[in-house]
C-alpha atoms as a PDB file:
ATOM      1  CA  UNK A   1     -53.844 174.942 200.860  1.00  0.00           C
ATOM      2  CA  UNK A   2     -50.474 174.509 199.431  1.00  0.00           C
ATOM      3  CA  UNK A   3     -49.654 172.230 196.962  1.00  0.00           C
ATOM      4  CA  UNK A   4     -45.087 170.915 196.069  1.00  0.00           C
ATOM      5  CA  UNK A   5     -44.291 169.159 193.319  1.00  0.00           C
ATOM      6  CA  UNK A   6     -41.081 167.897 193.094  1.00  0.00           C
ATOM      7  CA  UNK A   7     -39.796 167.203 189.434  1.00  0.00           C
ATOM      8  CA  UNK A   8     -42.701 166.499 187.346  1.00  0.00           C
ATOM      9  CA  UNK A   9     -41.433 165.890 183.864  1.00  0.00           C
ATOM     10  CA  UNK A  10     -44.546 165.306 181.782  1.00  0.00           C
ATOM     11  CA  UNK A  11     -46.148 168.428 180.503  1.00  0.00           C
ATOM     12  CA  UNK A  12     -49.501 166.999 180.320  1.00  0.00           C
ATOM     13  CA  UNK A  13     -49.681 165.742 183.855  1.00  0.00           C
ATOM     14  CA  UNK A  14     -48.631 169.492 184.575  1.00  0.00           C
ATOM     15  CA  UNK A  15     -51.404 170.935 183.307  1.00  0.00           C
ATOM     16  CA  UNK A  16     -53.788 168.085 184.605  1.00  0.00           C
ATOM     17  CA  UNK A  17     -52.456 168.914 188.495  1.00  0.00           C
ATOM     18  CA  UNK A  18     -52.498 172.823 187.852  1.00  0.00           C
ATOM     19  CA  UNK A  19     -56.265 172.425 186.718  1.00  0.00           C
ATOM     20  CA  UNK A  20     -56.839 169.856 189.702  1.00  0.00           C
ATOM     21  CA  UNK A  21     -55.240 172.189 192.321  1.00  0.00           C
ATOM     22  CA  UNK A  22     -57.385 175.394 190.564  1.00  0.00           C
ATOM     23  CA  UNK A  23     -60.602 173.582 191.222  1.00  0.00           C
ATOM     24  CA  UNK A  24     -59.768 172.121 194.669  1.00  0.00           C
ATOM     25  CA  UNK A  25     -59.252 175.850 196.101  1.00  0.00           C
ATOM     26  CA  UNK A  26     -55.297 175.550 196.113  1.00  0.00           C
ATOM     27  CA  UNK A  27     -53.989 178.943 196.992  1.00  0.00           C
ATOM     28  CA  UNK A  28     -49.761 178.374 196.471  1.00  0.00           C
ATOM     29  CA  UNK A  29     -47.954 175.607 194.096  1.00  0.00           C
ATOM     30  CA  UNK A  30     -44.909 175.589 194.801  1.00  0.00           C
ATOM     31  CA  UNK A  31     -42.219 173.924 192.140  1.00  0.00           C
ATOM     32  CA  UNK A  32     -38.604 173.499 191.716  1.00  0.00           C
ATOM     33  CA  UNK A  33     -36.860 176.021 189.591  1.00  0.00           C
ATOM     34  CA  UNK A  34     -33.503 173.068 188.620  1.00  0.00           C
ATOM     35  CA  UNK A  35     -34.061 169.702 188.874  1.00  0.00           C
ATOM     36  CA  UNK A  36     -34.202 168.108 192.394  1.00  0.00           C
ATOM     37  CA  UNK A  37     -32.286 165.438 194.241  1.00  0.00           C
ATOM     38  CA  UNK A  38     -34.247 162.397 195.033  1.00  0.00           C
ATOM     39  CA  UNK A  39     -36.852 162.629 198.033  1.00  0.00           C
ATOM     40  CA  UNK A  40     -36.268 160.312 200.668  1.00  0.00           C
ATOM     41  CA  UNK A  41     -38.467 159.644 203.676  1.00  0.00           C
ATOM     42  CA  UNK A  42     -36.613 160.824 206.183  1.00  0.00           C
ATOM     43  CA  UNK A  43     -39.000 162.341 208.300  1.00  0.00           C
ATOM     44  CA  UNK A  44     -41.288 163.067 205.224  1.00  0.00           C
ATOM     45  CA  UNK A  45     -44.963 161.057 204.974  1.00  0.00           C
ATOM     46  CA  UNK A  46     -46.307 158.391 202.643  1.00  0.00           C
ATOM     47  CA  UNK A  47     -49.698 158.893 201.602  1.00  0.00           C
ATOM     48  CA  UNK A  48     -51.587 155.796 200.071  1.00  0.00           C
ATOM     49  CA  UNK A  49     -54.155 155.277 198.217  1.00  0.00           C
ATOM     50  CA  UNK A  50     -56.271 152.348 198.398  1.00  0.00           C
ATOM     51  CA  UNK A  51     -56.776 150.400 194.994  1.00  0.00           C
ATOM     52  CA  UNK A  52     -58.046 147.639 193.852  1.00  0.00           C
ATOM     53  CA  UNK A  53     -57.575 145.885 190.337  1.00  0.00           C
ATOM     54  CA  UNK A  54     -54.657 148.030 189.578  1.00  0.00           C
ATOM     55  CA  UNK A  55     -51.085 148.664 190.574  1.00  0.00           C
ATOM     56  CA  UNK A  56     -50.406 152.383 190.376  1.00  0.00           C
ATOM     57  CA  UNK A  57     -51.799 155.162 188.981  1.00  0.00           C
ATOM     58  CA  UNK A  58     -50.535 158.948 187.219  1.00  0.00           C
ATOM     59  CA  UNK A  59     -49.469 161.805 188.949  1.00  0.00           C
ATOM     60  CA  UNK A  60     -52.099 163.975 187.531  1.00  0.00           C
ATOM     61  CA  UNK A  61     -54.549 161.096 188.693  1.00  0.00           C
ATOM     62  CA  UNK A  62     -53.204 160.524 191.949  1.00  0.00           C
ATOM     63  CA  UNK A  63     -52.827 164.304 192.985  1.00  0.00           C
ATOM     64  CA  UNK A  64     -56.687 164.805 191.894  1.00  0.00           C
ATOM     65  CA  UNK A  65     -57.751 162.246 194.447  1.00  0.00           C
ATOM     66  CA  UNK A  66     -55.870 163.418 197.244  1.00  0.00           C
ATOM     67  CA  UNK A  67     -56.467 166.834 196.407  1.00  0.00           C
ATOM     68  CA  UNK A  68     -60.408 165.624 196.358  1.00  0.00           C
ATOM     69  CA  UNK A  69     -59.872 164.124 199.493  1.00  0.00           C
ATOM     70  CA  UNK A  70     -58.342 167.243 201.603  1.00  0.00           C
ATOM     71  CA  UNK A  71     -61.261 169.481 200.087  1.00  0.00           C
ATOM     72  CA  UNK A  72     -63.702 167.183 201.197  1.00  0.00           C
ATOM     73  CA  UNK A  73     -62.592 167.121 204.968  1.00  0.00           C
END
């Protein structure tokens, strides 16, 4: 299991995804070494995640449930 993060700014939502990928068996993260252009979906995916009672949600939070999610298939 591999897990990219493009340009993830806040050092505590770092360390929340690094410990989220540790637990969820992650083998490779791979991140940016200079700051990234913007991603565009040009024949990259959208992954959503159903919600209710609230718009969005953190990186750290949203990487944990998908990561959940994968492990659990």
């Amino acid at each position: 299991l591999v897990l990219i993060l493009d340009h993830i700014q806040d050092p505590f939502n770092f360390g929340g995804i690094i410990r989220t990928a540790v637990s969820c068996g992650v083998n490779t993260i791979i991140i940016p070494k200079i700051k990234q252009t913007l991603v565009t979906n040009s024949g990259n995916f959208i992954i959503k995640i159903p919600m209710k009672h609230v718009e969005s949600l953190n990186v750290s939070v949203a990487t944990a449930i998908i990561l959940y999610e994968i492990r659990n298939k």
